[in-house]
N, C-alpha and C. Protein backbone atom coordinates (compact mmCIF):
# COMPACT_ATOMS: atom_id res chain seq x y z
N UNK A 1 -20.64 14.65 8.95
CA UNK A 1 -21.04 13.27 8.68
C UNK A 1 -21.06 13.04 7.17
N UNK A 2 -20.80 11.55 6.65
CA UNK A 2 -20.32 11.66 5.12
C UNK A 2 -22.12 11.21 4.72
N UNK A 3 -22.17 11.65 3.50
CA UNK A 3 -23.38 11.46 2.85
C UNK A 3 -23.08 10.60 1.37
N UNK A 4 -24.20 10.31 0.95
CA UNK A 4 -24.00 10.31 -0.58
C UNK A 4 -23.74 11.08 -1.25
N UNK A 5 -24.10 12.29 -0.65
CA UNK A 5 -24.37 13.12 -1.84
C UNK A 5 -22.85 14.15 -1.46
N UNK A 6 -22.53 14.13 -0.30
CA UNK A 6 -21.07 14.88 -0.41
C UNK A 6 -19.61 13.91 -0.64
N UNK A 7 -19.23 14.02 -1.93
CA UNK A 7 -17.93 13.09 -1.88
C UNK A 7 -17.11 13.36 -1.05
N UNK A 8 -16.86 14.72 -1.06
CA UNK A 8 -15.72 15.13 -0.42
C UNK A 8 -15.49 14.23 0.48
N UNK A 9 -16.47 13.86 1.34
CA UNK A 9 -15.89 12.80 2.31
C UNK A 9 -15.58 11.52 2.59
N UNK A 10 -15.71 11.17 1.47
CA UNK A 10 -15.03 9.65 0.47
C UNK A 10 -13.60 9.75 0.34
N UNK A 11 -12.82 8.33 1.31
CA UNK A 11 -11.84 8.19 1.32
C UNK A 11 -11.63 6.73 -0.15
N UNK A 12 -10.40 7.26 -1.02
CA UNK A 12 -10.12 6.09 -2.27
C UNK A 12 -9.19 5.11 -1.30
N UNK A 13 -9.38 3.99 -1.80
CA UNK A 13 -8.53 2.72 -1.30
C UNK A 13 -8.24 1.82 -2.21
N UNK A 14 -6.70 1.77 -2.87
CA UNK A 14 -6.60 0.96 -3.44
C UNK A 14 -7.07 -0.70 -2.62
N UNK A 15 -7.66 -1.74 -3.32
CA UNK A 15 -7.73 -2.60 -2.62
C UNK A 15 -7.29 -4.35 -3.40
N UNK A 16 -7.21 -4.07 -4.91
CA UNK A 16 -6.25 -4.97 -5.63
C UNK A 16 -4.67 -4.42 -6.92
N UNK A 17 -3.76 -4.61 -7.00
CA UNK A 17 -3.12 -4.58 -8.10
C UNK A 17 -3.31 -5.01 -9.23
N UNK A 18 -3.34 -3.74 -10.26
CA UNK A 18 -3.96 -3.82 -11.22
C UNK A 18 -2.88 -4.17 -12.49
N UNK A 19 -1.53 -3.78 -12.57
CA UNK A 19 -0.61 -3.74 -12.82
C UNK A 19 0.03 -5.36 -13.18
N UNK A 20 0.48 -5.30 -14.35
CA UNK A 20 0.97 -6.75 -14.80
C UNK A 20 2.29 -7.20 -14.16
N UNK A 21 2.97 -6.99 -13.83
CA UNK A 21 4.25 -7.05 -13.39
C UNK A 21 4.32 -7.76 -12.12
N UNK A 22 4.92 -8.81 -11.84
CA UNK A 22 5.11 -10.03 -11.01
C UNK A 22 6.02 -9.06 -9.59
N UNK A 23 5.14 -8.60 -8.75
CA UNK A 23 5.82 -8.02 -7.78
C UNK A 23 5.48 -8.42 -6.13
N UNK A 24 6.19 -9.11 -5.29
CA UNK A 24 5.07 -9.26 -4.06
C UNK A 24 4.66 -8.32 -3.01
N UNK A 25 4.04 -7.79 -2.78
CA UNK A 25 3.16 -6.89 -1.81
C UNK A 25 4.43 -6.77 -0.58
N UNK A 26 4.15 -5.24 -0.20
CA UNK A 26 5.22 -5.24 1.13
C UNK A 26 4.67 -5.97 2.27
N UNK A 27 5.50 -6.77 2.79
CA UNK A 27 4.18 -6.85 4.07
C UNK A 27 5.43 -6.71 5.46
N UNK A 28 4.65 -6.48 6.96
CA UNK A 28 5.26 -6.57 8.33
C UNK A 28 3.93 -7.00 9.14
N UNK A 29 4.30 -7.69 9.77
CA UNK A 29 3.98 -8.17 10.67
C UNK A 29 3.52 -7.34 12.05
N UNK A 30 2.56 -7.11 12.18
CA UNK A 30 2.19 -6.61 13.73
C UNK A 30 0.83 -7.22 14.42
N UNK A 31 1.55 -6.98 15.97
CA UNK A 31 0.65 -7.59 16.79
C UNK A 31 -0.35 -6.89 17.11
N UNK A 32 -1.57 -7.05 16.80
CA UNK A 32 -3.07 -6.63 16.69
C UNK A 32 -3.33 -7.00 18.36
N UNK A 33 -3.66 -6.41 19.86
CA UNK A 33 -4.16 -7.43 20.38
C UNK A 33 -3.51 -8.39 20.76
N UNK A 34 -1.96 -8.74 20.82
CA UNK A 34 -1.54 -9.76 21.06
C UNK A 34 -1.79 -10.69 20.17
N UNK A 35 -2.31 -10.67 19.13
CA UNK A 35 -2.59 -11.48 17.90
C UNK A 35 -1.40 -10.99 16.38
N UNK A 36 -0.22 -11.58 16.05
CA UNK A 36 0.20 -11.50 15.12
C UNK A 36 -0.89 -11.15 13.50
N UNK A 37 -0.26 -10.16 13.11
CA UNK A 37 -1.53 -10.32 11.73
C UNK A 37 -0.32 -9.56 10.62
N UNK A 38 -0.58 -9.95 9.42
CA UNK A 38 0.22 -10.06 8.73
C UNK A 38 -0.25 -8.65 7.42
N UNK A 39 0.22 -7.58 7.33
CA UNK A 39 -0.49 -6.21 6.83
C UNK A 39 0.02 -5.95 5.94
N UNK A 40 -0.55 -5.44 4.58
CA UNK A 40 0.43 -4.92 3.34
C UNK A 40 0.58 -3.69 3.57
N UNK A 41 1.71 -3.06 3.21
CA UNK A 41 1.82 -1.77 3.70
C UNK A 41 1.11 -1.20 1.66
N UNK A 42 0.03 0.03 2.19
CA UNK A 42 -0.37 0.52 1.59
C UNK A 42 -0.46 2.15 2.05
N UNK A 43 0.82 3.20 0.98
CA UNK A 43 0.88 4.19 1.53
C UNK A 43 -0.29 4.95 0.72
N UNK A 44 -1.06 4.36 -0.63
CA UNK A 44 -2.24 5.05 -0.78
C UNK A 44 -3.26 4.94 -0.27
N UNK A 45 -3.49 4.23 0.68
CA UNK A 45 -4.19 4.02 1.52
C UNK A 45 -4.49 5.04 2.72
N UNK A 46 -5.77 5.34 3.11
CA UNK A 46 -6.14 6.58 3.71
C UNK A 46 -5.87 5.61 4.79
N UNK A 47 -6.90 5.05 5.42
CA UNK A 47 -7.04 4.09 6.33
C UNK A 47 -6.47 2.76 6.50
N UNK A 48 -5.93 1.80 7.78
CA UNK A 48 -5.73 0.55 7.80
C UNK A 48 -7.18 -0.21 7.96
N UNK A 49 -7.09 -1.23 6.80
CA UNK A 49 -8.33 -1.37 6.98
C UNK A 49 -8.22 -3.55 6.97
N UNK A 50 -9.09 -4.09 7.51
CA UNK A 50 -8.78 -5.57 7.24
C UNK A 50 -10.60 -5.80 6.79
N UNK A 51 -10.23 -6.90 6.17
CA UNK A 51 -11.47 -7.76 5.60
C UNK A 51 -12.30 -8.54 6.79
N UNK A 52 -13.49 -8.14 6.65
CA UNK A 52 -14.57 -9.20 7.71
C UNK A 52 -14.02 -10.78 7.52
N UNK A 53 -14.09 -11.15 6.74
CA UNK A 53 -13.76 -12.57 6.78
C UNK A 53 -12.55 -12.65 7.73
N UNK A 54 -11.43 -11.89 7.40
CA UNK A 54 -9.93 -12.40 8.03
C UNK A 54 -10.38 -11.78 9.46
N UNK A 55 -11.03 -10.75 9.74
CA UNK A 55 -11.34 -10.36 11.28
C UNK A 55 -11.93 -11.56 11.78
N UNK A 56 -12.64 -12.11 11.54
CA UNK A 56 -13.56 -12.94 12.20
C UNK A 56 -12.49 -14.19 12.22
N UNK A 57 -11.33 -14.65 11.52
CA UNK A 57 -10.18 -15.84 11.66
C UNK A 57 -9.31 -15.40 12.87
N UNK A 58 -8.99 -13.96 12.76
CA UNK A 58 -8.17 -13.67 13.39
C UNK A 58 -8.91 -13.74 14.95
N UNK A 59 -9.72 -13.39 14.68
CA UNK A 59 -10.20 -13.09 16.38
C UNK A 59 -11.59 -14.04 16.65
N UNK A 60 -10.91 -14.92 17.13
CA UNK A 60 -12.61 -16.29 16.79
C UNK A 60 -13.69 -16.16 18.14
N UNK A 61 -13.30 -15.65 18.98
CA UNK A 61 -13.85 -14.99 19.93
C UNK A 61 -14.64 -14.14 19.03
N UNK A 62 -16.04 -13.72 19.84
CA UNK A 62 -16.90 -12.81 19.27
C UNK A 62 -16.55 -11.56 19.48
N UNK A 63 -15.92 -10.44 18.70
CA UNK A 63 -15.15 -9.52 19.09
C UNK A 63 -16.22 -8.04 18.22
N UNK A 64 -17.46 -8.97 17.05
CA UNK A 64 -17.94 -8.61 16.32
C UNK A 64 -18.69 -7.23 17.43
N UNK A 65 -19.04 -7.42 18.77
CA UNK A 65 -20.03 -6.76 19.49
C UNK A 65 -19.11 -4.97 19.94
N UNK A 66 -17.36 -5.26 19.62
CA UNK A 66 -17.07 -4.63 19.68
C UNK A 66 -16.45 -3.24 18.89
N UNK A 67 -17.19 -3.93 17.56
CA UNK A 67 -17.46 -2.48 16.17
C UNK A 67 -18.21 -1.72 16.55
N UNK A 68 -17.39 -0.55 16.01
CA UNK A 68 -18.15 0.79 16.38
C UNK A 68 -19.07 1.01 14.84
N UNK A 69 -19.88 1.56 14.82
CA UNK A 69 -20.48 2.23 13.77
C UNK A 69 -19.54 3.30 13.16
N UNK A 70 -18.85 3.62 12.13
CA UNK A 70 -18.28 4.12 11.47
C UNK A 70 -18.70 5.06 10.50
N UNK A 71 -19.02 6.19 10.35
CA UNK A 71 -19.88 7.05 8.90
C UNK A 71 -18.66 7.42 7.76
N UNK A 72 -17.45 6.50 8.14
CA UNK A 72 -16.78 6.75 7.00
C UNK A 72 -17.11 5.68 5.68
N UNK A 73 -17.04 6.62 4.54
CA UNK A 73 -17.53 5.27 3.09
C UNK A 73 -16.13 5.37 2.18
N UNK A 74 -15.93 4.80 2.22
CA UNK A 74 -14.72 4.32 1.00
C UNK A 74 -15.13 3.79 -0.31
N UNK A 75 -13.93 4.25 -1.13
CA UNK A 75 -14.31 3.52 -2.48
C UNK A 75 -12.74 3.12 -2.96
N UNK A 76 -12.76 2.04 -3.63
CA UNK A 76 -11.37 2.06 -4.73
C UNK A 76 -10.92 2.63 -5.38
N UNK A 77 -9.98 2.69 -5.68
CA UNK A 77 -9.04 3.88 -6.71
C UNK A 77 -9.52 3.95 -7.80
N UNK A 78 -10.57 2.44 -8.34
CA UNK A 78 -11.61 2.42 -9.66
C UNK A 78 -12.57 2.93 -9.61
N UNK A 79 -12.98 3.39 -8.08
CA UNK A 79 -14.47 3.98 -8.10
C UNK A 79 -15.61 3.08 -7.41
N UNK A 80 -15.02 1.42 -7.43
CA UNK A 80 -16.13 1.29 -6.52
C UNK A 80 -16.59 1.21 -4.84
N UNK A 81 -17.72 1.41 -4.42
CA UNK A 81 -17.44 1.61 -3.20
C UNK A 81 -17.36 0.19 -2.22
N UNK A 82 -16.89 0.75 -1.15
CA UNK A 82 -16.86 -0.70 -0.51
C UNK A 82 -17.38 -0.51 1.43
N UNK A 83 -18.11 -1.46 0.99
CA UNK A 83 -18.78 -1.27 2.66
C UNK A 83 -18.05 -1.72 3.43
N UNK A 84 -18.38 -0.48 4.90
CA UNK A 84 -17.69 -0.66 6.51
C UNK A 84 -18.70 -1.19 7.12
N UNK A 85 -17.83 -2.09 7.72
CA UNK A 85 -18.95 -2.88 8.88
C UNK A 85 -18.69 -2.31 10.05
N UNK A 86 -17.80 -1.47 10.08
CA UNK A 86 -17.71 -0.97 11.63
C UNK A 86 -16.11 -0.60 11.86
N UNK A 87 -15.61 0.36 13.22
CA UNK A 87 -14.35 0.15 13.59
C UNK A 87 -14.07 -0.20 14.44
N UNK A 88 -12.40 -0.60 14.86
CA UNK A 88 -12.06 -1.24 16.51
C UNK A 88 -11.28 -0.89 16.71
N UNK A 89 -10.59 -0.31 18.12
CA UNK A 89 -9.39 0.07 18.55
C UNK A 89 -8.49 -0.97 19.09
N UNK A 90 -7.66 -1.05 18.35
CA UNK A 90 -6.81 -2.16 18.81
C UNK A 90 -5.34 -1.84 19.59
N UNK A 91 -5.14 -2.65 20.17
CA UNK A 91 -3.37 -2.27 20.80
C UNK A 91 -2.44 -2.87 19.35
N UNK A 92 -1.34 -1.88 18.50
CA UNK A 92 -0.52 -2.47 17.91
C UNK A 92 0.78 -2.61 18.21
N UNK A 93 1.33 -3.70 17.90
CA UNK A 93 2.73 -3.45 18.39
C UNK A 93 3.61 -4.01 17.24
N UNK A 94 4.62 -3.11 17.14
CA UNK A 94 5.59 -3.21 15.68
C UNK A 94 7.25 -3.37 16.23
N UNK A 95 7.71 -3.52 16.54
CA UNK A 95 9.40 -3.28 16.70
C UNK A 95 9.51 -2.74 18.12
N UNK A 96 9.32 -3.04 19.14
CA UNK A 96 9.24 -2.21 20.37
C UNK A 96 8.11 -1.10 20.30
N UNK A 97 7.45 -0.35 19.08
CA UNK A 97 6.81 0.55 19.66
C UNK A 97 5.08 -0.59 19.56
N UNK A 98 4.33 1.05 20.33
CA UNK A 98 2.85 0.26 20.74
C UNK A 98 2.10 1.43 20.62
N UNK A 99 1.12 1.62 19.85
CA UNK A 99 0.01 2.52 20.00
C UNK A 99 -1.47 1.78 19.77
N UNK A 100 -2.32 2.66 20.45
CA UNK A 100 -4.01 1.85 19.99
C UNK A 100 -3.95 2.85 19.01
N UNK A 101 -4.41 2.01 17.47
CA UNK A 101 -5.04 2.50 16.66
C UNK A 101 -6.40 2.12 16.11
N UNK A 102 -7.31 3.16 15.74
CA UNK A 102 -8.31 2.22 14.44
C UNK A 102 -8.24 1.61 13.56
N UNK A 103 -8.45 0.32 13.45
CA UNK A 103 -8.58 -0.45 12.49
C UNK A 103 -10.17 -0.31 11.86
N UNK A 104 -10.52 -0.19 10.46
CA UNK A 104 -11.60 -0.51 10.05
C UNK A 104 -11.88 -1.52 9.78
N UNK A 105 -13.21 -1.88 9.77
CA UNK A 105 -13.54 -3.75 9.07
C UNK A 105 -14.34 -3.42 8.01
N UNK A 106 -13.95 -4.53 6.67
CA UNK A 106 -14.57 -3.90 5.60
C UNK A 106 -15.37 -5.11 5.27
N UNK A 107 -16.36 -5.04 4.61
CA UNK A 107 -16.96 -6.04 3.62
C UNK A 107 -15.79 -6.53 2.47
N UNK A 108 -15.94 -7.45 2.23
CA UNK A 108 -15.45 -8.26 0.76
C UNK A 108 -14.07 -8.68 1.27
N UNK A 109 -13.07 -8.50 0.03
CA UNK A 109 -11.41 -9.82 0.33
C UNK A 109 -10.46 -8.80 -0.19
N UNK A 110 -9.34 -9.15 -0.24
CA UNK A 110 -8.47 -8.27 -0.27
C UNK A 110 -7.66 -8.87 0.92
N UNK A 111 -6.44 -7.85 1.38
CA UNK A 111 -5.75 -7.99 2.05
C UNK A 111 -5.48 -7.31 3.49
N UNK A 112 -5.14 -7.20 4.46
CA UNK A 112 -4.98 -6.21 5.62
C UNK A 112 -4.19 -5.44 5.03
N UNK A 113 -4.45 -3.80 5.05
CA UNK A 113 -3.89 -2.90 4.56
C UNK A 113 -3.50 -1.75 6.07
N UNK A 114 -2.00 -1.89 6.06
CA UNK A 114 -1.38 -1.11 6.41
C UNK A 114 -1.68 0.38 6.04
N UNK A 115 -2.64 1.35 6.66
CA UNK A 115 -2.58 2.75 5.92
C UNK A 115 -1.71 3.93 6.35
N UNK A 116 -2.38 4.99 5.99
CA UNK A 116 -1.36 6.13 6.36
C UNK A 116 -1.33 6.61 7.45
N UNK A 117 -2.58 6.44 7.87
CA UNK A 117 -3.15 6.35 9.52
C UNK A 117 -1.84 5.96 10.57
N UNK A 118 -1.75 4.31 9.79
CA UNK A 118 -1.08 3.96 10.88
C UNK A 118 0.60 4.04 10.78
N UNK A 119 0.87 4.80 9.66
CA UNK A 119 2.19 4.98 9.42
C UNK A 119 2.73 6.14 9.95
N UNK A 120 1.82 7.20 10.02
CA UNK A 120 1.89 7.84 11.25
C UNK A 120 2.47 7.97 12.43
N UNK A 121 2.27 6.61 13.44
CA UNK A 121 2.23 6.01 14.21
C UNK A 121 3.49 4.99 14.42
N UNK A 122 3.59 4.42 13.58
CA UNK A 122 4.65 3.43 13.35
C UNK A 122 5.63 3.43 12.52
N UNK A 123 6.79 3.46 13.37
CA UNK A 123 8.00 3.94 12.19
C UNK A 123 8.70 2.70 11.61
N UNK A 124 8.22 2.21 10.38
CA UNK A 124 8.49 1.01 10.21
C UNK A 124 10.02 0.77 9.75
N UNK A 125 10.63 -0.53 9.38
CA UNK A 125 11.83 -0.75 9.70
C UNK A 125 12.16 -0.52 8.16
N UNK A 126 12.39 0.19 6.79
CA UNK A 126 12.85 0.65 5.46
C UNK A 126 13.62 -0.41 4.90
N UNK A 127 14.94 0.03 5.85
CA UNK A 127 15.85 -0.82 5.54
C UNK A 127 15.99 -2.24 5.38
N UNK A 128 15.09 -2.49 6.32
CA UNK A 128 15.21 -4.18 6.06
C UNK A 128 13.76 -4.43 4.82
N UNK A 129 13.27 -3.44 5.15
CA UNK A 129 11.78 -3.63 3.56
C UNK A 129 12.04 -3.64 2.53
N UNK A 130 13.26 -3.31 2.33
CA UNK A 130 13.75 -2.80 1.04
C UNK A 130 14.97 -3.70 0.96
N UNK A 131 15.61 -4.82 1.44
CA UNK A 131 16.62 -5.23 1.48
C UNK A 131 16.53 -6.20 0.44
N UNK A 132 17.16 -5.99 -0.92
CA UNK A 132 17.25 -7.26 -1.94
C UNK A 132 18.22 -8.30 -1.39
N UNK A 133 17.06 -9.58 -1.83
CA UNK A 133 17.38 -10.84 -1.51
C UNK A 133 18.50 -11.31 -2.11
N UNK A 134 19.45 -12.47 -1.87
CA UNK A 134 20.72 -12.92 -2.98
C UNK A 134 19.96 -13.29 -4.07
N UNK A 135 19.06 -13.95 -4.07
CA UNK A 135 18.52 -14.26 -5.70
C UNK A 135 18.13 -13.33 -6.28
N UNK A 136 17.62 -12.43 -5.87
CA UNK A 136 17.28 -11.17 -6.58
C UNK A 136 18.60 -10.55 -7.05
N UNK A 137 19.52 -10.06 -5.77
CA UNK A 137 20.55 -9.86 -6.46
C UNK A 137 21.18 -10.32 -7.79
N UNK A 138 21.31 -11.61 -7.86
CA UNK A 138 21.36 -12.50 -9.19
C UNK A 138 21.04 -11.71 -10.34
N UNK A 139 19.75 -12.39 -9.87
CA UNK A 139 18.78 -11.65 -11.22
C UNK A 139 18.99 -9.69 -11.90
N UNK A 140 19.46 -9.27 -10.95
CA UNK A 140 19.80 -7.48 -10.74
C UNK A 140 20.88 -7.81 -11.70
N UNK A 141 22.18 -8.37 -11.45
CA UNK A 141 23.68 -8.73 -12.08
C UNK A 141 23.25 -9.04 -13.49
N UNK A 142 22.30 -10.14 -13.91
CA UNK A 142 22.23 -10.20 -14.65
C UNK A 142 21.49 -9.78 -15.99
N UNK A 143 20.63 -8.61 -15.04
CA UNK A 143 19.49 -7.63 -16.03
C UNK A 143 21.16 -6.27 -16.34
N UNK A 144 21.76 -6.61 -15.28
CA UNK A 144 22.96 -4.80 -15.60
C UNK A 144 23.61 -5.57 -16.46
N UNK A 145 24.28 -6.69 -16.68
CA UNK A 145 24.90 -7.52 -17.91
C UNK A 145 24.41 -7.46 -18.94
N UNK A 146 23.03 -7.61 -19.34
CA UNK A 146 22.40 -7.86 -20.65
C UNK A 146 22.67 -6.37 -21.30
N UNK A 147 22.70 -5.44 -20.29
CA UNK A 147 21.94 -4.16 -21.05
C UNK A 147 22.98 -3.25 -20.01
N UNK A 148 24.18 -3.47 -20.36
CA UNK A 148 25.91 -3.00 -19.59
C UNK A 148 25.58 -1.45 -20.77
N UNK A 149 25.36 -1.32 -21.72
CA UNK A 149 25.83 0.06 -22.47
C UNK A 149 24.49 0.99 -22.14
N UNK A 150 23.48 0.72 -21.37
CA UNK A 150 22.72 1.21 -21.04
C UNK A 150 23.20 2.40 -19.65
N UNK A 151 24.09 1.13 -18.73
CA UNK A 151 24.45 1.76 -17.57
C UNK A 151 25.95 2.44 -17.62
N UNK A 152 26.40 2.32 -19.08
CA UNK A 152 27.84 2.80 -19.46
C UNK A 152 27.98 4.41 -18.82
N UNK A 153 29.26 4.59 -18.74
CA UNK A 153 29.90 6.09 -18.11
C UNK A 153 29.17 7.01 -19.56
N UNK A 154 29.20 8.61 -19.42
CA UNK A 154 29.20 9.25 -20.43
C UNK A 154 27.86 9.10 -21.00
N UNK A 155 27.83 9.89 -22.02
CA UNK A 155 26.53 10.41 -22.82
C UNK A 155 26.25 8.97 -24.01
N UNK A 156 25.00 8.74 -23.99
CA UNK A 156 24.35 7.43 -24.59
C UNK A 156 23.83 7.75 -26.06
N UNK A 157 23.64 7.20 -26.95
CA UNK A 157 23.32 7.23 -28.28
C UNK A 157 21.68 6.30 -28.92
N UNK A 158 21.34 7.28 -29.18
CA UNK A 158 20.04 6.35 -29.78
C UNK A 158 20.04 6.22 -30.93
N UNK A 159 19.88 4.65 -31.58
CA UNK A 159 20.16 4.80 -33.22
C UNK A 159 18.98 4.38 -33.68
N UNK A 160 19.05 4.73 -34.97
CA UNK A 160 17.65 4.23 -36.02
C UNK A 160 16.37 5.34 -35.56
N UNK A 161 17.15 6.22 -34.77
CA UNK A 161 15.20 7.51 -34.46
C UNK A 161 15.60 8.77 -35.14
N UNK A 162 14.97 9.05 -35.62
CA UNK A 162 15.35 10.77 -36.17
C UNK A 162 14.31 11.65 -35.27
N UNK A 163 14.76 12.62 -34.45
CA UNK A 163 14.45 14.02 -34.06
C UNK A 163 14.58 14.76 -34.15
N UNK A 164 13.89 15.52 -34.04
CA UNK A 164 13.36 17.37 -34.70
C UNK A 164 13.31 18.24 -33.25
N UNK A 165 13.94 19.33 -33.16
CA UNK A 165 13.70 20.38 -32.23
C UNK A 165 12.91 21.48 -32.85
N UNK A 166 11.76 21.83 -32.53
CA UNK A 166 11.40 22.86 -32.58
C UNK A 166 11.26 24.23 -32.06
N UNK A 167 12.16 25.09 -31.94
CA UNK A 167 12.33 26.51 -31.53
C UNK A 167 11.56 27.25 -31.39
N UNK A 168 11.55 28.47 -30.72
CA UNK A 168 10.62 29.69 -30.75
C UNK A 168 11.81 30.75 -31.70
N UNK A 169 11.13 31.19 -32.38
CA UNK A 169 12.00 31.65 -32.94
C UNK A 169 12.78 33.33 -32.23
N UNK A 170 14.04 33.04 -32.72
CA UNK A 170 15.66 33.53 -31.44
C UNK A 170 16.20 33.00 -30.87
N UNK A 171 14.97 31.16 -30.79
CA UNK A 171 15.68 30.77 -29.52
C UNK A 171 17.00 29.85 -29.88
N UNK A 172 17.40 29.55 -28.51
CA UNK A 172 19.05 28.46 -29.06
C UNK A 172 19.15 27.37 -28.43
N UNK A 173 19.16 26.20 -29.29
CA UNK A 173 19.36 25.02 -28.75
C UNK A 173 20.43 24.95 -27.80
C-alpha cells in the first residue's frame, strides 16, 4: 500500500506541456462504455487517467458511486502531487479491438491521458498518427528549401568556429 512516506510507490504524470514550441497533442479517439472520449496519447504516462470534471460530462448519469478507492498517489513530472478520486473499469474500444481497462479519475484539468497501461492493450494505428498533413507538407518543402546545404550530399562545413582536439597523449586523431 503507497504511503507518504514510501515514494517508491509514486507514479510521475506528465499532466501539462511545458515546452515552447507550437505542437498539437496526439490524440485517438476511443469508446469508453459506448461513450466516444477523445485521449492524448501519453507514453510517459504510467496510468490512463481523465479529469473529474470531464468524467462527470462524459458520463452525466451518476456513475460517481461506481469509483473504486484507489491507494495509488501520483505526482507530475514537476513534483506536484495530484489527487485520485477513485478508479473505474471501463469497456474500451479502439479499431476493432476491446478490452476493460482502469481508468483513474483525478482531481484538477488537464486532458484524458492515454497511458502505458493502456497501450499495452491497444495497438494503436502509428501510421495514420504520424501521417503529415498537405499543409504541413508545405511547410516541411519549405523549411528543406531555406536550409537545402544543410540536407546537401557529403561532408558539411562549419564556418566562423575554431576547434581544438584534445588528445591523450599517443593518441591519433
Amino acid at each position: 500500500m503507497a504511503t507518504e512516506e514510501d515514494p517508491s510507490t509514486e507514479y510521475a504524470l506528465p499532466v501539462e506541456c511545458l515546452t515552447t514550441f507550437n505542437s498539437e497533442p496526439m490524440t485517438v479517439t476511443v469508446n469508453l462504455d459506448n461513450t466516444p472520449v477523445c485521449m492524448e496519447i501519453d507514453t510517459g504516462a504510467m496510468l490512463s487517467i481523465m479529469n473529474y470534471s470531464i468524467f462527470l460530462s462524459t458520463w452525466p448519469t451518476d456513475r460517481t458511486l461506481e469509483l473504486k478507492d484507489s491507494d495509488v498517489r501520483l505526482r507530475t513530472y514537476t513534483g506536484e502531487k495530484i489527487k485520485v478520486k477513485g478508479s473505474l473499469d471501463v469497456q474500451a474500444c479502439y479499431e476493432g479491438q476491446e478490452a476493460e481497462l482502469t481508468l483513474t479519475i483525478v482531481d484538477g484539468g488537464g486532458p484524458t491521458l492515454l497511458g502505458r497501461d493502456w497501450l499495452r492493450h491497444l495497438r494503436l494505428n502509428w501510421a495514420a498518427l504520424n501521417h503529415i498533413a498537405d499543409k504541413d507538407r508545405s511547410e516541411l518543402k519549405n523549411l528543406l528549401n531555406t536550409h537545402s546545404a544543410l540536407f546537401a550530399e557529403g561532408l558539411g562545413r562549419i564556418k566562423g568556429v575554431t576547434a581544438r582536439l584534445y588528445l591523450k597523449e599517443g593518441g591519433r586523431p
